[in-house]
C-alpha atoms as a PDB file:
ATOM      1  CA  UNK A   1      79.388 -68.838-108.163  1.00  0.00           C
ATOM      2  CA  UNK A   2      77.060 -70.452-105.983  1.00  0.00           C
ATOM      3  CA  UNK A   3      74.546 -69.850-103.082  1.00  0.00           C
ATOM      4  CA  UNK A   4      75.946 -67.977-100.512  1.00  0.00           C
ATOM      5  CA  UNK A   5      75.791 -70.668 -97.774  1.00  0.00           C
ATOM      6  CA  UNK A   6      75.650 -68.571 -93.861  1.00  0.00           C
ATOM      7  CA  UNK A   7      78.458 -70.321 -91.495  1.00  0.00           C
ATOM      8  CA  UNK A   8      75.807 -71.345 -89.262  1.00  0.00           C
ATOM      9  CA  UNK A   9      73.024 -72.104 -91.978  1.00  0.00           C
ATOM     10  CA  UNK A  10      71.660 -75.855 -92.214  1.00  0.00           C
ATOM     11  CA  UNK A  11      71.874 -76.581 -96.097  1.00  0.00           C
ATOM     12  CA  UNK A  12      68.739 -78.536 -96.279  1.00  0.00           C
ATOM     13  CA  UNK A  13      67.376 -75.172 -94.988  1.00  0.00           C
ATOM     14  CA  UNK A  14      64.908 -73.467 -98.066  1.00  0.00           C
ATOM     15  CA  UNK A  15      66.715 -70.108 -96.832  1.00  0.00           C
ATOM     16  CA  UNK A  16      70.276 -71.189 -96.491  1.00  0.00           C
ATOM     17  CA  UNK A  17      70.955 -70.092-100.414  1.00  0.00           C
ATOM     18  CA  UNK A  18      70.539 -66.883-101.414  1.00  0.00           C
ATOM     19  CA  UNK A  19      71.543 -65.817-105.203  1.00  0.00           C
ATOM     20  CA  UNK A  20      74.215 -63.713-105.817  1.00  0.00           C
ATOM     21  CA  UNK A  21      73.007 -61.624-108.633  1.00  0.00           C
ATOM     22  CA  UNK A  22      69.740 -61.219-110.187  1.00  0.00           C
ATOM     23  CA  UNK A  23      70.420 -63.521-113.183  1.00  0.00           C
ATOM     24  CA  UNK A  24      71.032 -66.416-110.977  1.00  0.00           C
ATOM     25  CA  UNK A  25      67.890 -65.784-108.914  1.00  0.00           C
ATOM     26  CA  UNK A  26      65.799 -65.442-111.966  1.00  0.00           C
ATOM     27  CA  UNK A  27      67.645 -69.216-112.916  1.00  0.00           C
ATOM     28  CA  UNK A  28      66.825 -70.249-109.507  1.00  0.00           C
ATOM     29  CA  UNK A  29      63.243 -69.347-109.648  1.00  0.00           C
ATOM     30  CA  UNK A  30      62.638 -70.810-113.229  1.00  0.00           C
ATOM     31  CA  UNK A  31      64.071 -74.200-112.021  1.00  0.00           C
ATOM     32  CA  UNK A  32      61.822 -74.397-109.089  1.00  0.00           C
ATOM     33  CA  UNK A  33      58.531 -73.766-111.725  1.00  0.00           C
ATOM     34  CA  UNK A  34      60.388 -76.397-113.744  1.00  0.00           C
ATOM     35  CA  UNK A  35      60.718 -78.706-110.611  1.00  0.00           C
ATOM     36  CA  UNK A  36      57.047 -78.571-109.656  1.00  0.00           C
ATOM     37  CA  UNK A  37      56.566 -80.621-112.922  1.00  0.00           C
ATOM     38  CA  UNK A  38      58.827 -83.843-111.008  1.00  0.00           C
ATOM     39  CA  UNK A  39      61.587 -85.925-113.026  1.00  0.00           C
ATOM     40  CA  UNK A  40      60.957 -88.637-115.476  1.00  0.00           C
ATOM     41  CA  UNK A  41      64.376 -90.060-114.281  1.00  0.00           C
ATOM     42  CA  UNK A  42      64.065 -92.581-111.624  1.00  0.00           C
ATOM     43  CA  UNK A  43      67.657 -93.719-110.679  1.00  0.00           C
ATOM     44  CA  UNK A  44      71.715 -92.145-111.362  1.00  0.00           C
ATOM     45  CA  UNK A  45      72.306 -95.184-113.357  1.00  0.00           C
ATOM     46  CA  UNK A  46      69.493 -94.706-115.951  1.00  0.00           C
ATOM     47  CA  UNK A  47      70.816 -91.075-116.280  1.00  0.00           C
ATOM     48  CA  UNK A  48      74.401 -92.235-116.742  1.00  0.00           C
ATOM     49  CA  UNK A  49      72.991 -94.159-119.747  1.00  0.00           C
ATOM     50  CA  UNK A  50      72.119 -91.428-121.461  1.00  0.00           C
ATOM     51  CA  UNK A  51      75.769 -89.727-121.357  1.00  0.00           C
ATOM     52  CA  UNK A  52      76.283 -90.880-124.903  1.00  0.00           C
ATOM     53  CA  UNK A  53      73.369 -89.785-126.339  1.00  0.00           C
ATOM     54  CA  UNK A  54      73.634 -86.246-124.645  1.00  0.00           C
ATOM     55  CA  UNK A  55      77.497 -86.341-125.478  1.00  0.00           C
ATOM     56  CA  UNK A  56      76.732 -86.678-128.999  1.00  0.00           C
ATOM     57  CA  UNK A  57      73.952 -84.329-129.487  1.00  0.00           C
ATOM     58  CA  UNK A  58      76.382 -81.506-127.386  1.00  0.00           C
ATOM     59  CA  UNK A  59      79.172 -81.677-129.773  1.00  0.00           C
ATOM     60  CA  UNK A  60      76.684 -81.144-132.481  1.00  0.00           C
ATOM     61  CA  UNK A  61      76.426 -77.898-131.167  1.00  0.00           C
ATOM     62  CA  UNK A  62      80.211 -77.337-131.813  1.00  0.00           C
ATOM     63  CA  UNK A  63      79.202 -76.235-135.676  1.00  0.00           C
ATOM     64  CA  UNK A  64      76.633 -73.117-134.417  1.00  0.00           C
ATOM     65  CA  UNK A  65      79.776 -72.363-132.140  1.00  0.00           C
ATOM     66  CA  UNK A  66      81.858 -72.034-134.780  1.00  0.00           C
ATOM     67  CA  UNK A  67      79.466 -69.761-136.588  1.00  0.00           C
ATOM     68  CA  UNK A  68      79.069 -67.300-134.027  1.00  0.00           C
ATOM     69  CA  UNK A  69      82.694 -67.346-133.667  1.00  0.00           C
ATOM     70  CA  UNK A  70      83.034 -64.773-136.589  1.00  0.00           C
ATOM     71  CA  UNK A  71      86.395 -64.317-135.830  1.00  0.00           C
ATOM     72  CA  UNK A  72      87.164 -67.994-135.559  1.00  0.00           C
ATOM     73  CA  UNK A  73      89.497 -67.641-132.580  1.00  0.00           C
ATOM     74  CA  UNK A  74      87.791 -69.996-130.545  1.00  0.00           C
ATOM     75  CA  UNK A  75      85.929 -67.879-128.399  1.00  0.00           C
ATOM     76  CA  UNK A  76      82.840 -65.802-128.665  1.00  0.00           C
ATOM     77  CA  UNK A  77      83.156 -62.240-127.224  1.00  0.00           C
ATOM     78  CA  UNK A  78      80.158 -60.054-126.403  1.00  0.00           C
ATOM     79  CA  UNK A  79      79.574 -58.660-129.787  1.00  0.00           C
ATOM     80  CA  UNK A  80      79.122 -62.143-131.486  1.00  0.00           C
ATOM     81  CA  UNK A  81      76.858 -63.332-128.350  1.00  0.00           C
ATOM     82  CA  UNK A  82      74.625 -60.473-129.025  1.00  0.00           C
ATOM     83  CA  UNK A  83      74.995 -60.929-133.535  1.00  0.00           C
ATOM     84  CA  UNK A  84      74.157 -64.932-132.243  1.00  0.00           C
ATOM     85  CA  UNK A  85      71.255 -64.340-130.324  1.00  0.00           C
ATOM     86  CA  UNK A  86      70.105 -61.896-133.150  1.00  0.00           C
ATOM     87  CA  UNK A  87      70.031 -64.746-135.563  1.00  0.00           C
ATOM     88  CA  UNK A  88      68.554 -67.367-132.912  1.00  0.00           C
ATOM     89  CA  UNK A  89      65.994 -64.637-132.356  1.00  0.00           C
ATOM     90  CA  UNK A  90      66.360 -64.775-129.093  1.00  0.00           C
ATOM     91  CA  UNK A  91      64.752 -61.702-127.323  1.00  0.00           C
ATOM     92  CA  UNK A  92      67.096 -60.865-124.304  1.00  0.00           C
ATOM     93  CA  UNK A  93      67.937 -57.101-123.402  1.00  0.00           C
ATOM     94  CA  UNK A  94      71.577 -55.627-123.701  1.00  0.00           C
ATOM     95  CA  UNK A  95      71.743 -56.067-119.906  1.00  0.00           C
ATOM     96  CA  UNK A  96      70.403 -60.227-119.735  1.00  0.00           C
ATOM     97  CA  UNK A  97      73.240 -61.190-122.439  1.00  0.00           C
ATOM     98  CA  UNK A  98      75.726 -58.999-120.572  1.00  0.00           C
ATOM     99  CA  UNK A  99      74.734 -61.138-117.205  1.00  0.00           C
ATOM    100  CA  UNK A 100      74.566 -64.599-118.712  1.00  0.00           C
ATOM    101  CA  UNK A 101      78.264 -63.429-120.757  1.00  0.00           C
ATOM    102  CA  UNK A 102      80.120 -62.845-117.546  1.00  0.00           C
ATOM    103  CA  UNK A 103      78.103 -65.705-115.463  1.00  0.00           C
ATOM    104  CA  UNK A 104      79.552 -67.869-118.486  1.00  0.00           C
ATOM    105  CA  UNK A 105      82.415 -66.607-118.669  1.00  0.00           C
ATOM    106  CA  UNK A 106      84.204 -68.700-115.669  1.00  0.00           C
ATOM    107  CA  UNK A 107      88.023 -67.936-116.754  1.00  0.00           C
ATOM    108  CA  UNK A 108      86.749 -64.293-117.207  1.00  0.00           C
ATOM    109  CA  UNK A 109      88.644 -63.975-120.332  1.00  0.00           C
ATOM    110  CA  UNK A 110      86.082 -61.870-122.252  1.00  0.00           C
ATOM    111  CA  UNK A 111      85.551 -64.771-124.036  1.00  0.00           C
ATOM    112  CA  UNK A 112      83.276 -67.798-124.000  1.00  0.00           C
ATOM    113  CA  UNK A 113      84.418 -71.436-125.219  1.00  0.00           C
ATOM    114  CA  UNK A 114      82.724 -74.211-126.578  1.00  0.00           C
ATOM    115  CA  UNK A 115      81.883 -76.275-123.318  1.00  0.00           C
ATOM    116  CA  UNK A 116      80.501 -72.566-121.427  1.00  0.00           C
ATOM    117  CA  UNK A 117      78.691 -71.626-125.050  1.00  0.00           C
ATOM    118  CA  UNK A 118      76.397 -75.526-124.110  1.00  0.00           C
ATOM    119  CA  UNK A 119      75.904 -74.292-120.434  1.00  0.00           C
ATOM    120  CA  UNK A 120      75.119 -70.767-121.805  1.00  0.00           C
ATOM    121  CA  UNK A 121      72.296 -72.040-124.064  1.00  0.00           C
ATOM    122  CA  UNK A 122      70.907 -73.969-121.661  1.00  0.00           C
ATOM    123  CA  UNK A 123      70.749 -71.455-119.273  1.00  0.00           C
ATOM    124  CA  UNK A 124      68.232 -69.767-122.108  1.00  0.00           C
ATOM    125  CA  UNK A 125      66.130 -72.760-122.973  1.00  0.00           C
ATOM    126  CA  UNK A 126      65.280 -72.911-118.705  1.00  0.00           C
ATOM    127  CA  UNK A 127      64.928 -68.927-118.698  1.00  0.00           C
ATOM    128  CA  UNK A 128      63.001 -68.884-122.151  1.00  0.00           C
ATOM    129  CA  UNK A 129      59.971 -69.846-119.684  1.00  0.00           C
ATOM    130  CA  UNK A 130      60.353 -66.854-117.512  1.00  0.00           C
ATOM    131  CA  UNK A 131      57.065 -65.479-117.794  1.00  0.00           C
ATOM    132  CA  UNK A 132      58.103 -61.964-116.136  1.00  0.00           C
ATOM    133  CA  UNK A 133      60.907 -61.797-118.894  1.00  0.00           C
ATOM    134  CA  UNK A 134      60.750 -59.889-122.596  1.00  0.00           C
ATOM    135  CA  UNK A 135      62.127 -63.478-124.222  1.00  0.00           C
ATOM    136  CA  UNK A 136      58.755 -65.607-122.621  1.00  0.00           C
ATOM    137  CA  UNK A 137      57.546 -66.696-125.420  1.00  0.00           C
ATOM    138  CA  UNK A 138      61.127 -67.198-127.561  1.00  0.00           C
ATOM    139  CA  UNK A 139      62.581 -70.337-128.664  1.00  0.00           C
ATOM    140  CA  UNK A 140      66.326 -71.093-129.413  1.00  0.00           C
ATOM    141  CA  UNK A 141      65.344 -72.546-132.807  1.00  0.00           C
ATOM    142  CA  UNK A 142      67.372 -75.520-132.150  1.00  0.00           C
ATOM    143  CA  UNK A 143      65.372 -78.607-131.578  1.00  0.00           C
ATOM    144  CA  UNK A 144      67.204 -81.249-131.609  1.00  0.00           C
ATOM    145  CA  UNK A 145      69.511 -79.040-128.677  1.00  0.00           C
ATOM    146  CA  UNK A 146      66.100 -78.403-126.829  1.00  0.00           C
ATOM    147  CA  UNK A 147      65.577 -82.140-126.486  1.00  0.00           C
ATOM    148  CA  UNK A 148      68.881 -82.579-124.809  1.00  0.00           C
ATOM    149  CA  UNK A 149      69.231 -79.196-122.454  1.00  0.00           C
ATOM    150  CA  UNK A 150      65.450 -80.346-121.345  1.00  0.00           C
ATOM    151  CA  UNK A 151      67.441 -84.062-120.469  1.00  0.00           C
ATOM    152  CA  UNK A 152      69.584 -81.996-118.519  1.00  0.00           C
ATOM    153  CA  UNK A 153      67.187 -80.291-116.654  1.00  0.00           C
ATOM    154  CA  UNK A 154      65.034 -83.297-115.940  1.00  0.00           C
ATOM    155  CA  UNK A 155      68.560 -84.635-114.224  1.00  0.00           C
ATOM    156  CA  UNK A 156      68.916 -81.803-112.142  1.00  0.00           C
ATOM    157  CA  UNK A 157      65.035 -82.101-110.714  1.00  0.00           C
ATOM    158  CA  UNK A 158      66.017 -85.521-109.901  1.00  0.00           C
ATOM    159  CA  UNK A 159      68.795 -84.680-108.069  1.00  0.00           C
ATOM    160  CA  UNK A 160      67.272 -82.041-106.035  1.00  0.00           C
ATOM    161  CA  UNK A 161      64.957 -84.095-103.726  1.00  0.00           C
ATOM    162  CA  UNK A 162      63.186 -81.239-101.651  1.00  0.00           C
ATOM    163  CA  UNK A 163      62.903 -79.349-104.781  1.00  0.00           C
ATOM    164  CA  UNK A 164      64.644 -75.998-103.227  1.00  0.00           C
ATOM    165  CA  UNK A 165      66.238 -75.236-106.529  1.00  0.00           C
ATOM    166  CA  UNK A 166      69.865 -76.575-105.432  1.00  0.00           C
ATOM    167  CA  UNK A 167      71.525 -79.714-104.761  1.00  0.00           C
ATOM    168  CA  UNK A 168      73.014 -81.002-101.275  1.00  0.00           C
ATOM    169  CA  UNK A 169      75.704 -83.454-100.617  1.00  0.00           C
ATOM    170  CA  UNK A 170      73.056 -85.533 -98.975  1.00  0.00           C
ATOM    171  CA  UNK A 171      71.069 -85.281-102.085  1.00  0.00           C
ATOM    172  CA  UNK A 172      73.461 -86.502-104.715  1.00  0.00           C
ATOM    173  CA  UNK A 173      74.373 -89.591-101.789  1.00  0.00           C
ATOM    174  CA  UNK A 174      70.699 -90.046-102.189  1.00  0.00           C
ATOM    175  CA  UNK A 175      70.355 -89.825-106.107  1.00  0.00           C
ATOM    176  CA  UNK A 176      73.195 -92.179-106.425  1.00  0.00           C
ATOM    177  CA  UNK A 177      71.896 -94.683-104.014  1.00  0.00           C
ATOM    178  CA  UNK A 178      69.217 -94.991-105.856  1.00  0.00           C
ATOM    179  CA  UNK A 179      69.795 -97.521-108.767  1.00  0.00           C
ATOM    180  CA  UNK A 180      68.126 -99.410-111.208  1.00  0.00           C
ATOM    181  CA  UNK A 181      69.310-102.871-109.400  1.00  0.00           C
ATOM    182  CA  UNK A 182      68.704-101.731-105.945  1.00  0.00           C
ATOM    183  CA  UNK A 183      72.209-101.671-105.578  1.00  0.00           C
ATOM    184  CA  UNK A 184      73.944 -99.070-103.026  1.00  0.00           C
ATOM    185  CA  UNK A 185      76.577 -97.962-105.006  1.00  0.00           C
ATOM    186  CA  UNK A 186      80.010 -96.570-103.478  1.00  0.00           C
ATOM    187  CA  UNK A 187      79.287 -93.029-101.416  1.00  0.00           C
ATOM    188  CA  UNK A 188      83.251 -91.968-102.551  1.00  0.00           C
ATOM    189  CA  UNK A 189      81.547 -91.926-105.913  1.00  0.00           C
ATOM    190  CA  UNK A 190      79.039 -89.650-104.356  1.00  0.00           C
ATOM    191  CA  UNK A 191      81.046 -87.569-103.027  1.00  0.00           C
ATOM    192  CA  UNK A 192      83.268 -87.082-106.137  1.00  0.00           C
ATOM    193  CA  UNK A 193      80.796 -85.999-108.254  1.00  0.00           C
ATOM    194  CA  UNK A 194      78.704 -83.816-105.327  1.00  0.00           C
ATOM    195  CA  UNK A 195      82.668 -81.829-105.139  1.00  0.00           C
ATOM    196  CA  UNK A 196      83.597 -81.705-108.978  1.00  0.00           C
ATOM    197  CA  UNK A 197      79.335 -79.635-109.025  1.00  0.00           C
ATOM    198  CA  UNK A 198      80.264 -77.407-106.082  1.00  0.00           C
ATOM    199  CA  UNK A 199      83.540 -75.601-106.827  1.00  0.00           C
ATOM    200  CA  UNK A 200      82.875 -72.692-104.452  1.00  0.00           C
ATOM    201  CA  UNK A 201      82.644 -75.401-101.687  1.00  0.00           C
ATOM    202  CA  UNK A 202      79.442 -73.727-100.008  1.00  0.00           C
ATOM    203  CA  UNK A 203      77.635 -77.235 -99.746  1.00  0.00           C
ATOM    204  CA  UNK A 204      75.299 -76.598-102.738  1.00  0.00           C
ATOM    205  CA  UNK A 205      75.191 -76.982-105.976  1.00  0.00           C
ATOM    206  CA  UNK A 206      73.189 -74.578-107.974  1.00  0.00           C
ATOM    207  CA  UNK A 207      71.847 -75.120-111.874  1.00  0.00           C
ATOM    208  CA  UNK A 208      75.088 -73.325-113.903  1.00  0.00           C
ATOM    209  CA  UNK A 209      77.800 -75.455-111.279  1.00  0.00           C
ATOM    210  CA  UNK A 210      75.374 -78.549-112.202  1.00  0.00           C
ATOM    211  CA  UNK A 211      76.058 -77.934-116.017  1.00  0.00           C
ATOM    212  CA  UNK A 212      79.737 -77.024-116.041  1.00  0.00           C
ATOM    213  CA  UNK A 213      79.851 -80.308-114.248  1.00  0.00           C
ATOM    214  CA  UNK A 214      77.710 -82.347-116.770  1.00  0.00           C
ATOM    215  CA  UNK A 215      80.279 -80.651-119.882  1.00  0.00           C
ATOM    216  CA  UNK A 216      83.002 -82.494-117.756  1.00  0.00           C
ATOM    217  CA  UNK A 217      81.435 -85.758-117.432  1.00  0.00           C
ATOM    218  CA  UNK A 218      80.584 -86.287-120.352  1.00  0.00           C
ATOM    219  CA  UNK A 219      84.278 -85.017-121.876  1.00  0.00           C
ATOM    220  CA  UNK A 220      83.196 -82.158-123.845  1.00  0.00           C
ATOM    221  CA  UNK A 221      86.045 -80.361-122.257  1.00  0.00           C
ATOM    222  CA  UNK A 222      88.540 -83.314-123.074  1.00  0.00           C
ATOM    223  CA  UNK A 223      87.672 -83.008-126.562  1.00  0.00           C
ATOM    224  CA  UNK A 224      88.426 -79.300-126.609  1.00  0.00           C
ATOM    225  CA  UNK A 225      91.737 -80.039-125.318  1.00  0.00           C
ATOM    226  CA  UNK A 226      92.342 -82.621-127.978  1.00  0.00           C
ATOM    227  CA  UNK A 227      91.687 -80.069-130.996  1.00  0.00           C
ATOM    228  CA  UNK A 228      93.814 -77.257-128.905  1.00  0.00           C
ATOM    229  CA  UNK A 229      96.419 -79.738-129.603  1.00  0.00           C
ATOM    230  CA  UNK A 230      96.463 -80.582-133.185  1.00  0.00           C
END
């Protein structure tokens, strides 16, 4: 899902992570334009304060979801991502929404739920600034979610300290260390959250792992659990 990380390959090496497919390289390159911009976020803690904030903006979302969910079984298959991005006007070929579909798609059910619909949109508000793509000069037409997936990418450029377009377990040590108090907090935390981003274990986290991730923290995934049941 990741980087593929070479056996012998230092990961704070710029050349250790190579994209799989072309849709994560384009992701990769439009977070490192992004990063060359910096991070308004200066420690983990002030970023954990705005988990609520981001949490409650996110389920927002959960209403468009169920619009583009035309058949209202709790997933959106290919045909209503393409009739969605038709009515967000968003200008992606047959072949980007086909790539962003299956690279959202993580239970590769043919069918995309609420928490990888957030990480899917996101994924367009960063690649809405590719200026080699057809969509360049697009918008979601969702500004209050703009607000919050441009939080989320402000979090990742703070966690990626050399600015390679992926974060290292070293990096998120680094990110956590650095509190508002001065505080070093624990580095099990660290390493908890560093291994609940990386889930193909390769050492690095890219962008899409980051946001999967974030959906967790914050318990957007609880919460679809909790409806599932009642």
């Amino acid at each position: 899902m990741g980087g593929v990380l070479g056996k012998n390959e230092s990961p704070s090496s710029p050349k250790a992570s190579v994209p799989e497919t072309k849709l994560e390289a384009k992701i990769t390159e439009a977070m490192l334009r992004r990063e060359t911009e910096g991070s308004s976020i200066r420690s983990f803690d002030s970023l954990v304060l705005k988990f609520p904030k981001i949490d409650e903006n996110l389920r927002k979302c959960k209403v468009i979801f169920q619009e583009f969910d035309e058949d209202s079984n709790g997933a959106i298959d290919p045909q209503e991502l393409k009739h969605a991005f038709n009515k967000l006007e968003i200008n992606f070929t047959d072949e980007e929404i086909s790539d962003l579909f299956e690279a959202c798609d993580i239970n590769e059910d043919m069918g995309i739920e609420f928490s990888e619909f957030i990480v899917l949109l996101c994924l367009v508000y960063l690649l809405k600034d590719d200026p080699s793509a057809l969509h360049a000069k697009s918008r979601i037409g969702l500004p209050n979610l703009e607000v919050t997936f441009e939080t989320l990418i402000d979090a990742f450029v703070f966690l990626d300290k050399n600015k390679d377009g992926y974060v290292s377990r070293n990096e998120m040590v680094q990110a956590i260390n650095e509190t508002i108090s001065g505080e070093r907090s624990s580095g099990r935390i660290a390493m908890r959250r560093f291994e609940e981003m990386d889930w193909d274990k390769n050492g690095m986290v890219n962008f899409k792992e980051f946001l999967f991730a974030f959906t967790h923290w914050v318990g957007i995934e609880d919460n679809e659990d909790e409806e599932g049941e009642q």
